[in-house]
N, C-alpha and C. Protein backbone atom coordinates (compact mmCIF):
# COMPACT_ATOMS: atom_id res chain seq x y z
N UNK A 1 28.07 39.51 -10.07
CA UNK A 1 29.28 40.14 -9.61
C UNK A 1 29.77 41.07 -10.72
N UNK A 2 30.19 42.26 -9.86
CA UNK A 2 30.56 42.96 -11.56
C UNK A 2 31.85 43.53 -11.11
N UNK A 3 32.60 43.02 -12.25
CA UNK A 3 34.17 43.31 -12.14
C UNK A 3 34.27 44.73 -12.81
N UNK A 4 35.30 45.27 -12.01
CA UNK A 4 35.63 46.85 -12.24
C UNK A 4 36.28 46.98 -13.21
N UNK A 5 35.92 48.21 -14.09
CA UNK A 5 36.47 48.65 -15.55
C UNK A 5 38.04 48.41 -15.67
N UNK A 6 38.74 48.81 -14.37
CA UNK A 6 39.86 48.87 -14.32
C UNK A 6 40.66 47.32 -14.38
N UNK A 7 39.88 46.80 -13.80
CA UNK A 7 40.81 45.54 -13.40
C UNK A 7 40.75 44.25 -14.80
N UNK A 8 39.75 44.21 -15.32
CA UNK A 8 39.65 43.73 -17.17
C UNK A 8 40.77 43.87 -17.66
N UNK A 9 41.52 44.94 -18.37
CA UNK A 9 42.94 44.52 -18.69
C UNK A 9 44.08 43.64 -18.21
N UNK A 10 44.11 44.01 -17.03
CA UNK A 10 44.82 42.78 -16.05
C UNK A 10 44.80 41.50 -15.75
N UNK A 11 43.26 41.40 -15.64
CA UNK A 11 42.95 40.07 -15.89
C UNK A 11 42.89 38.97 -17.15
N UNK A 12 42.20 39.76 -18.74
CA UNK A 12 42.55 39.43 -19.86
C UNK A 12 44.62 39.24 -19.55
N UNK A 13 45.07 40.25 -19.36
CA UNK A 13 46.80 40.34 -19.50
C UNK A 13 47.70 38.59 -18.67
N UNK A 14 46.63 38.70 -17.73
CA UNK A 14 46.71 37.16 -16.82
C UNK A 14 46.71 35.93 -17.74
N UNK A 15 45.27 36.17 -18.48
CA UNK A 15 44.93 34.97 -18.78
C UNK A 15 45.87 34.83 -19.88
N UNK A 16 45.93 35.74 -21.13
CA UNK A 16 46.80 35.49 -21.89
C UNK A 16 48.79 35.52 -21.40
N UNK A 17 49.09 35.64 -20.81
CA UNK A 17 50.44 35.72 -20.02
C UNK A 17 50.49 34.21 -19.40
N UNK A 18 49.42 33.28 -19.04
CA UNK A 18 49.53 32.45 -18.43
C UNK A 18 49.63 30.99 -19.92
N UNK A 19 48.55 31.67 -20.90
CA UNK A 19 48.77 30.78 -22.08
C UNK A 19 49.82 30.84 -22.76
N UNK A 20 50.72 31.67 -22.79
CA UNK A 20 51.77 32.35 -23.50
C UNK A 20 52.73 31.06 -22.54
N UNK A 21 52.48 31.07 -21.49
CA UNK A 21 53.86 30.41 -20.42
C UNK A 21 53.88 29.34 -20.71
N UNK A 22 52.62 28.59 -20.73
CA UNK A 22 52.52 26.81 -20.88
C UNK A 22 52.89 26.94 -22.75
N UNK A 23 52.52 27.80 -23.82
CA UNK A 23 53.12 27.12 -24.73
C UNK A 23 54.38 27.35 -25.00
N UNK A 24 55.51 28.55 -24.20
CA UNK A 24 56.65 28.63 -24.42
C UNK A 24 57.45 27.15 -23.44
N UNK A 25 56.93 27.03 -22.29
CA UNK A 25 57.11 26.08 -21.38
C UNK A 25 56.43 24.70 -21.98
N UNK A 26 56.27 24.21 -22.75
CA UNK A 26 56.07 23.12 -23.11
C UNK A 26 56.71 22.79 -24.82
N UNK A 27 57.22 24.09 -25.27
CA UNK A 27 57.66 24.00 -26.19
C UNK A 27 59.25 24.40 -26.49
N UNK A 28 59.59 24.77 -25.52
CA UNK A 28 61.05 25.93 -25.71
C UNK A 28 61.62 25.18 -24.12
N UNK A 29 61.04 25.56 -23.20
CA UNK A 29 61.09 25.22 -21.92
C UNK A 29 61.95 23.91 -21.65
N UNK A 30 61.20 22.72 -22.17
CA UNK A 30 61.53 21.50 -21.51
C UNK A 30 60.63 20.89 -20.87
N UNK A 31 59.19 21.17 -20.52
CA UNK A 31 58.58 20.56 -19.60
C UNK A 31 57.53 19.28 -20.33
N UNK A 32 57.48 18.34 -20.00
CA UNK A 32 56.64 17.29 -20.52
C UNK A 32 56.02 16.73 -19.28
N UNK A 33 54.85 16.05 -20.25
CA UNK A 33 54.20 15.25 -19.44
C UNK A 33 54.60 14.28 -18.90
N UNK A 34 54.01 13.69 -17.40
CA UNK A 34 54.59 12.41 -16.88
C UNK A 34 54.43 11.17 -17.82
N UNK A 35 53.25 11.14 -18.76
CA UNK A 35 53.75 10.04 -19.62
C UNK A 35 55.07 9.91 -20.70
N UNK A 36 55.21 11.32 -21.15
CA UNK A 36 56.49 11.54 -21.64
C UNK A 36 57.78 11.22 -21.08
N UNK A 37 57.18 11.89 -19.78
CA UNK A 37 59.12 11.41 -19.35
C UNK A 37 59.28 10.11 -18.77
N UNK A 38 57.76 9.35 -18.53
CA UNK A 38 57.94 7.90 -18.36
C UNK A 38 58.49 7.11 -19.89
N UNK A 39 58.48 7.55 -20.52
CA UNK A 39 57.98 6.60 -21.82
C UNK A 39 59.67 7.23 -22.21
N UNK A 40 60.27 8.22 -22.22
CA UNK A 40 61.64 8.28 -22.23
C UNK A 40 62.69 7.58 -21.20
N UNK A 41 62.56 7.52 -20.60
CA UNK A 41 62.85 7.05 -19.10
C UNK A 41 62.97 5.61 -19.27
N UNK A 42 61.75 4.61 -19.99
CA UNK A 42 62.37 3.50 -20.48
C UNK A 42 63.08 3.04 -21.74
N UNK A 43 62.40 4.47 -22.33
CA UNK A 43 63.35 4.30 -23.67
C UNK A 43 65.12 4.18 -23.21
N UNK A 44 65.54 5.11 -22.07
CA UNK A 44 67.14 4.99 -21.90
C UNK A 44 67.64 3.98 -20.97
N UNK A 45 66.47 3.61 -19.95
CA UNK A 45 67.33 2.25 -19.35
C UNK A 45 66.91 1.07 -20.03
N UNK A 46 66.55 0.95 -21.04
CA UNK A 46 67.01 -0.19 -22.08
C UNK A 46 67.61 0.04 -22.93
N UNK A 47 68.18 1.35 -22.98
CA UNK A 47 69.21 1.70 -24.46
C UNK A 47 70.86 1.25 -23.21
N UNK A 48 70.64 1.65 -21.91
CA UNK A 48 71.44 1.37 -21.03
C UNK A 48 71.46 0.06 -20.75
N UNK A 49 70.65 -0.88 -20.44
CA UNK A 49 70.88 -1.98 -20.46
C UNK A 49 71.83 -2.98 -21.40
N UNK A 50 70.83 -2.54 -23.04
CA UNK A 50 71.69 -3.40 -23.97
C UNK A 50 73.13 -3.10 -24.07
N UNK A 51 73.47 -1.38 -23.95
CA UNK A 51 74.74 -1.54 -23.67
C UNK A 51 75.76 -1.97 -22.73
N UNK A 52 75.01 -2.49 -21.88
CA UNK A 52 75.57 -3.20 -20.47
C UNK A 52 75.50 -4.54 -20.64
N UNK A 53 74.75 -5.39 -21.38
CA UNK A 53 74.92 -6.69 -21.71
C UNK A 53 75.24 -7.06 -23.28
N UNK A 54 75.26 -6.51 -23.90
CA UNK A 54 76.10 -6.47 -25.01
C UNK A 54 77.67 -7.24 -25.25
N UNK A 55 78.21 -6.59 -24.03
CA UNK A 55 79.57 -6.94 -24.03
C UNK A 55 79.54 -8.21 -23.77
N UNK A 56 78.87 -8.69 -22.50
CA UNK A 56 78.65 -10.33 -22.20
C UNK A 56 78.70 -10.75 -23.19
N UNK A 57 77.65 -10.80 -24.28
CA UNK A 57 76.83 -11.40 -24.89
C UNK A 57 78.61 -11.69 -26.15
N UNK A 58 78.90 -10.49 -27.05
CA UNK A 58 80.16 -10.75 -26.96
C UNK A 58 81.57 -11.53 -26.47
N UNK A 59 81.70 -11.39 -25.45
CA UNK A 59 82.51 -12.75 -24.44
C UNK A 59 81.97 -13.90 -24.38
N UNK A 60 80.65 -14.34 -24.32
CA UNK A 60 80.21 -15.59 -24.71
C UNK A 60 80.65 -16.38 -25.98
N UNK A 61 80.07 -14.96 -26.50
CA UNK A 61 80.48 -16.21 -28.27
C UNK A 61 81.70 -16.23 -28.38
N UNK A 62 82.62 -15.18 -28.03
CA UNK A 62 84.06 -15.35 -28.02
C UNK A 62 84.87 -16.79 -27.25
N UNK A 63 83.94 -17.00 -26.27
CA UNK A 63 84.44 -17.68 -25.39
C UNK A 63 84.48 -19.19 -25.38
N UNK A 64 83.41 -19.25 -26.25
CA UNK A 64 83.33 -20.75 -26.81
C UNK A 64 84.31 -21.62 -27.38
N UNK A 65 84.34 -22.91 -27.41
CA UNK A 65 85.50 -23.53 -27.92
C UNK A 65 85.52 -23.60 -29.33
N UNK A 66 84.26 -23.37 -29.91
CA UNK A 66 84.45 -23.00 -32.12
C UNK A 66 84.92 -21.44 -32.07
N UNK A 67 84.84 -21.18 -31.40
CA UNK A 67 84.68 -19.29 -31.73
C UNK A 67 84.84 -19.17 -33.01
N UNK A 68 86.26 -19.47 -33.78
CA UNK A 68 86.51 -18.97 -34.84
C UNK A 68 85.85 -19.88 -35.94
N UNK A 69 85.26 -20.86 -35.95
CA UNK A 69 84.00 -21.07 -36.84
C UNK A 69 82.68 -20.88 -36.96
N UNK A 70 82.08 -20.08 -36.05
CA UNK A 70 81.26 -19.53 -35.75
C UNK A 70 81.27 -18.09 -35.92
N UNK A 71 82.25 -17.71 -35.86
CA UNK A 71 82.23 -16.67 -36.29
C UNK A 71 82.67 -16.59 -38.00
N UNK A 72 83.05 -17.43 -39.02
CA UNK A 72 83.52 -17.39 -40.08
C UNK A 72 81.33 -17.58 -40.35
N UNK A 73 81.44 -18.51 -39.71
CA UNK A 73 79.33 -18.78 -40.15
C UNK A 73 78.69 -17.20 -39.97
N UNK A 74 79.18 -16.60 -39.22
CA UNK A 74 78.48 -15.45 -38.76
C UNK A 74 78.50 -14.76 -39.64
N UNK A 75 80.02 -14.38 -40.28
CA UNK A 75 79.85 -13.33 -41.56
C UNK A 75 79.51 -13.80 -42.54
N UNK A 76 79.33 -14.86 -43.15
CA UNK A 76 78.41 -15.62 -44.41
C UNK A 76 77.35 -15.12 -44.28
N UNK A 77 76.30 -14.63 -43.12
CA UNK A 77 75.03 -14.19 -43.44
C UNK A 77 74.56 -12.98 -43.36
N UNK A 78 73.24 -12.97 -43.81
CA UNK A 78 73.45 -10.94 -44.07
C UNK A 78 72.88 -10.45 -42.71
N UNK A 79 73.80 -9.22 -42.86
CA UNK A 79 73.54 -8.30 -41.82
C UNK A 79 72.09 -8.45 -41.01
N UNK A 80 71.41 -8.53 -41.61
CA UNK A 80 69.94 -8.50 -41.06
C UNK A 80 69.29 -9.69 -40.48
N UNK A 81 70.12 -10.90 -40.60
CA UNK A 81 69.71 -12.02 -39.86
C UNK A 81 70.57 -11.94 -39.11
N UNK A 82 71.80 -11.84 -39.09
CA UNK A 82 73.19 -11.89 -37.68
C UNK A 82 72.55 -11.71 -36.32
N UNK A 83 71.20 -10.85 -35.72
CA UNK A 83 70.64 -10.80 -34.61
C UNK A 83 70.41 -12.62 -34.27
N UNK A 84 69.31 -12.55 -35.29
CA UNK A 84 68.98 -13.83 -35.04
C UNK A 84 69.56 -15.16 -34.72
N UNK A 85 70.89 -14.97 -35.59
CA UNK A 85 72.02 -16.44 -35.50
C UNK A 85 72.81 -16.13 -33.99
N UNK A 86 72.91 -15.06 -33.55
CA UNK A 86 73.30 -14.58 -32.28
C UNK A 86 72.05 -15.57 -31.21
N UNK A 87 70.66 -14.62 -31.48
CA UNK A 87 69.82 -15.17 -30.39
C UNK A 87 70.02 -16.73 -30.32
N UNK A 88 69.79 -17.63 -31.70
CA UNK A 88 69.61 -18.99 -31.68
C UNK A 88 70.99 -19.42 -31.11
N UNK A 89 72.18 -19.15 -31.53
CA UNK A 89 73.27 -19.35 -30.71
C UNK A 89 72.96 -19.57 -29.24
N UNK A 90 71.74 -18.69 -28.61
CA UNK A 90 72.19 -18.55 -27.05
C UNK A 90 72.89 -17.86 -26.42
N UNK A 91 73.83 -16.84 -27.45
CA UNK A 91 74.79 -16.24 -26.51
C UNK A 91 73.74 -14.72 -25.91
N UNK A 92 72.84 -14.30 -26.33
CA UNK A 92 72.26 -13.30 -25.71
C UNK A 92 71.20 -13.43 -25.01
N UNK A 93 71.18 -14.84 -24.15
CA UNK A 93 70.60 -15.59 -23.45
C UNK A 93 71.41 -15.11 -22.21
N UNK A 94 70.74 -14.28 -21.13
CA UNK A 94 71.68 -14.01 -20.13
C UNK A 94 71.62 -14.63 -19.23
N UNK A 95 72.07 -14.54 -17.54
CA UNK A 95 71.95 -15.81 -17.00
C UNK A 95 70.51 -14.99 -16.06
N UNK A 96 69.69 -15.67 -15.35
CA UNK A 96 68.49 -15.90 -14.84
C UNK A 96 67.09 -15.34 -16.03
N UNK A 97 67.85 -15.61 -16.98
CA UNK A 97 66.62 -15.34 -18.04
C UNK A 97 66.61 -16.61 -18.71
N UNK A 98 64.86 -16.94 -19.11
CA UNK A 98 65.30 -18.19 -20.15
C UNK A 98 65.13 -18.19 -21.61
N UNK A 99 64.77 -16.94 -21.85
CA UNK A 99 64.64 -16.54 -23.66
C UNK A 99 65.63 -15.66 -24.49
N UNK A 100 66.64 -15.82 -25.40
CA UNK A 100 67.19 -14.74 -25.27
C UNK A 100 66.30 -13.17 -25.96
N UNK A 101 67.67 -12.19 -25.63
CA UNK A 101 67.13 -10.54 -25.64
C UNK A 101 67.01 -10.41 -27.15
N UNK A 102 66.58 -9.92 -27.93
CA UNK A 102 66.33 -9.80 -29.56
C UNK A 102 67.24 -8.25 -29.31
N UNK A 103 67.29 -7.25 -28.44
CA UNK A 103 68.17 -6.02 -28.57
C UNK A 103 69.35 -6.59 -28.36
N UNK A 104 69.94 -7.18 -27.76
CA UNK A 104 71.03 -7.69 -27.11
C UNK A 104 71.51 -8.17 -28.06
N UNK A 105 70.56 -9.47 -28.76
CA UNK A 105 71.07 -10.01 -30.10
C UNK A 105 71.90 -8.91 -31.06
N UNK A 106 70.89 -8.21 -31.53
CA UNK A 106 70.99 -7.04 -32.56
C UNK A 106 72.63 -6.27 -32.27
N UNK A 107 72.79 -5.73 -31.05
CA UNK A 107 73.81 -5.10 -30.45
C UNK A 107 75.12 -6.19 -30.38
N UNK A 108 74.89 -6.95 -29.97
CA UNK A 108 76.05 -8.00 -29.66
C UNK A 108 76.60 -8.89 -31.25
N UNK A 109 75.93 -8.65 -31.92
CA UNK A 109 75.81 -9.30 -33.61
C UNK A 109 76.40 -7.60 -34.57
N UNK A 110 75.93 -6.58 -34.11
CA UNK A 110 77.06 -5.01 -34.91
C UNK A 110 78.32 -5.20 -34.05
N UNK A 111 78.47 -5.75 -32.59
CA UNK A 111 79.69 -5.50 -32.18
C UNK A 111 80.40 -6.54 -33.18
N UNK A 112 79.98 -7.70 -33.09
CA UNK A 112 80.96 -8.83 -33.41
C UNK A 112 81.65 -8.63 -35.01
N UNK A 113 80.26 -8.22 -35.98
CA UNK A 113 80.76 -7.69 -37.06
C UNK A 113 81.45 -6.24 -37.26
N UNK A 114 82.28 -5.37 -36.37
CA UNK A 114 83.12 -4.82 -36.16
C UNK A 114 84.11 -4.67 -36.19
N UNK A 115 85.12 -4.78 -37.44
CA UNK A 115 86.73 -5.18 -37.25
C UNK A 115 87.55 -4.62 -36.50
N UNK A 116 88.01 -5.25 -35.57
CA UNK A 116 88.82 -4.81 -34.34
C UNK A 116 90.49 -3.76 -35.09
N UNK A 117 90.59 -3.09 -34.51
CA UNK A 117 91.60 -1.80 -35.03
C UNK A 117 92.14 -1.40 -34.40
């Protein structure tokens, strides 16, 4: 098949016009792959979640009959275990689950160490 002298520019102009689109469109654009926007997609309904059970998790420990010694135990330990004394507590144990959430922990353990203002 032999393509006409004329029509070669146009077509080179195609091909490069079409590479030009996918890297402005994948880079400037916004467009991602479906694994991308899957893999974001759960990144935010669990950033949405913990902030939706967080607060529970909060009202639990509040709600208890030590609260305020449990919470004096709470700030004795460092920041970086407080998830954990949360999870073992149980309070980020939600109800039809039987393990608690380690995010939930984490989130519900920065709220508590939060001085109310």
């Amino acid at each position: 098949m032999k393509i006409p002298a004329d029509l070669k520019p146009a077509a080179w102009g195609a091909v490069g016009g079409a590479i030009a689109l996918a890297i402005i469109g994948f880079t400037w654009g916004g467009w991602v792959t479906q694994s991308t926007a899957e893999r974001e997609a759960r990144t935010r309904s669990s950033t949405a979640l913990v902030a939706a059970l967080s607060p529970i998790c909060v009202a639990k420990f509040q709600q208890q009959a030590n609260a305020t010694e449990q919470l004096v135990e709470f700030k004795k330990i460092s920041s970086w275990q407080q998830g954990d004394f949360i999870a073992k507590g149980g309070w980020a144990t939600m109800p039809g689950s039987s393990s608690p959430d380690s995010d939930v922990a984490k989130a519900c353990a920065a709220a508590l160490g939060v001085p109310k203002s």
